[in-house]
C-alpha atoms as a PDB file:
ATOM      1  CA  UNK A   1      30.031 -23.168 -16.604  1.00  0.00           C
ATOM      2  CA  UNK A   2      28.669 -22.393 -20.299  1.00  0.00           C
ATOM      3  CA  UNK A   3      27.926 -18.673 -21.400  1.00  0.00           C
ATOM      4  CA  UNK A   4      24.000 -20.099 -21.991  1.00  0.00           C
ATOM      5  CA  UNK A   5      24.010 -21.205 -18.499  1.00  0.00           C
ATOM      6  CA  UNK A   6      25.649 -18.129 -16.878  1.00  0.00           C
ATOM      7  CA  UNK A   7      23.198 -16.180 -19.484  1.00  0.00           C
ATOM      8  CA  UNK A   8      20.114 -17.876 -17.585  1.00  0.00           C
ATOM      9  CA  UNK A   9      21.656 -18.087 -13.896  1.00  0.00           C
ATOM     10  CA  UNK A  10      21.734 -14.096 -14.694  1.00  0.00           C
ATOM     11  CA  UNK A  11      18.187 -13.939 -16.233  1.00  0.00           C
ATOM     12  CA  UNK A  12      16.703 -15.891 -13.118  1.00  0.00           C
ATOM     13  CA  UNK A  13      18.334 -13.752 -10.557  1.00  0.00           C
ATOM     14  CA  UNK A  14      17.115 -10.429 -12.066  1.00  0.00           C
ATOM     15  CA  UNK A  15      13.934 -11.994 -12.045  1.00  0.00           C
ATOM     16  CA  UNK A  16      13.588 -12.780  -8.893  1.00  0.00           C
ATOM     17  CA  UNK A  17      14.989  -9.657  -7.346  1.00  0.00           C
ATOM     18  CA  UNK A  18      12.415  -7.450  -9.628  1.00  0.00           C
ATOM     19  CA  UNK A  19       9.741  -9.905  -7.951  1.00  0.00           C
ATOM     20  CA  UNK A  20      11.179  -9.451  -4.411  1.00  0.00           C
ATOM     21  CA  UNK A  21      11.173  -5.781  -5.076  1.00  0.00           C
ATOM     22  CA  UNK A  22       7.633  -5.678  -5.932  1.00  0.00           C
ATOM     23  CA  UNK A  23       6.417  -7.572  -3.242  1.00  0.00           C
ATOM     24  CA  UNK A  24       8.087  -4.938  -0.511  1.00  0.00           C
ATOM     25  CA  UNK A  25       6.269  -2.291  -2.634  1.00  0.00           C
ATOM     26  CA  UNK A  26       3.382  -3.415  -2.648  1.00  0.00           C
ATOM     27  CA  UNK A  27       3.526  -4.778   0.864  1.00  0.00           C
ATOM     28  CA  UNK A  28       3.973  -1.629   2.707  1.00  0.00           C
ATOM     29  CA  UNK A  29       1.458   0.537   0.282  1.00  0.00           C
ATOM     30  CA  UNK A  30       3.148   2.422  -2.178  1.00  0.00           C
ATOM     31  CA  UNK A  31       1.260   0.813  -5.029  1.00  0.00           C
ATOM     32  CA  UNK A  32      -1.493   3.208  -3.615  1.00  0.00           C
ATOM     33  CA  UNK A  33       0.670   5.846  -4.019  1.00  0.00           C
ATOM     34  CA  UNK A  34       1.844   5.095  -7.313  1.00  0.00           C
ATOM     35  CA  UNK A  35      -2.105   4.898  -8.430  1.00  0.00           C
ATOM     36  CA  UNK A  36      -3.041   8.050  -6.684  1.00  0.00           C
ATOM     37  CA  UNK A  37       0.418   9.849  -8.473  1.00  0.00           C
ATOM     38  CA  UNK A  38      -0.958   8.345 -11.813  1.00  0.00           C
ATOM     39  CA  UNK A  39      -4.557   9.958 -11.233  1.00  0.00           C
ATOM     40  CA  UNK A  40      -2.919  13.485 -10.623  1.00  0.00           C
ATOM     41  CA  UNK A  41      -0.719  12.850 -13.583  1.00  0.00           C
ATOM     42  CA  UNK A  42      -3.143  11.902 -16.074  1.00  0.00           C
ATOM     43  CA  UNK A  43      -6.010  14.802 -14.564  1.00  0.00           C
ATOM     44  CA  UNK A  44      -3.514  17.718 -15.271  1.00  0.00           C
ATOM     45  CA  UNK A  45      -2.493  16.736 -18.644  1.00  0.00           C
ATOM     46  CA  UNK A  46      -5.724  16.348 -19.474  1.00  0.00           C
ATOM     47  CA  UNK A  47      -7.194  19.807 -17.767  1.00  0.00           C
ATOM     48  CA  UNK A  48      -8.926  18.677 -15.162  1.00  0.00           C
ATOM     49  CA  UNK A  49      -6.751  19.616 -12.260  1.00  0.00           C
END
């Protein structure tokens, strides 16, 4: 097998387990909790909290 092909077998497969990943996330709900973490974040460094 070439380098460029093992280069791109590679590239595809950490691809597609970042998408897999993000699917489960978002699947059972932690994008909400990642948004609601963000919201605290951002309204203490800006004073509000």
């Amino acid at each position: 097998m070439s380098r460029t092909k093992q280069i791109k077998l590679l590239q595809f497969g950490v691809f597609f387990t970042a998408v897999l990943m993000m699917f489960f996330g978002f699947r059972s709900g932690e994008a909400d909790v990642m948004f609601r973490k963000a919201i605290y974040i951002c309204m203490e460094c800006i004073g509000l909290g």
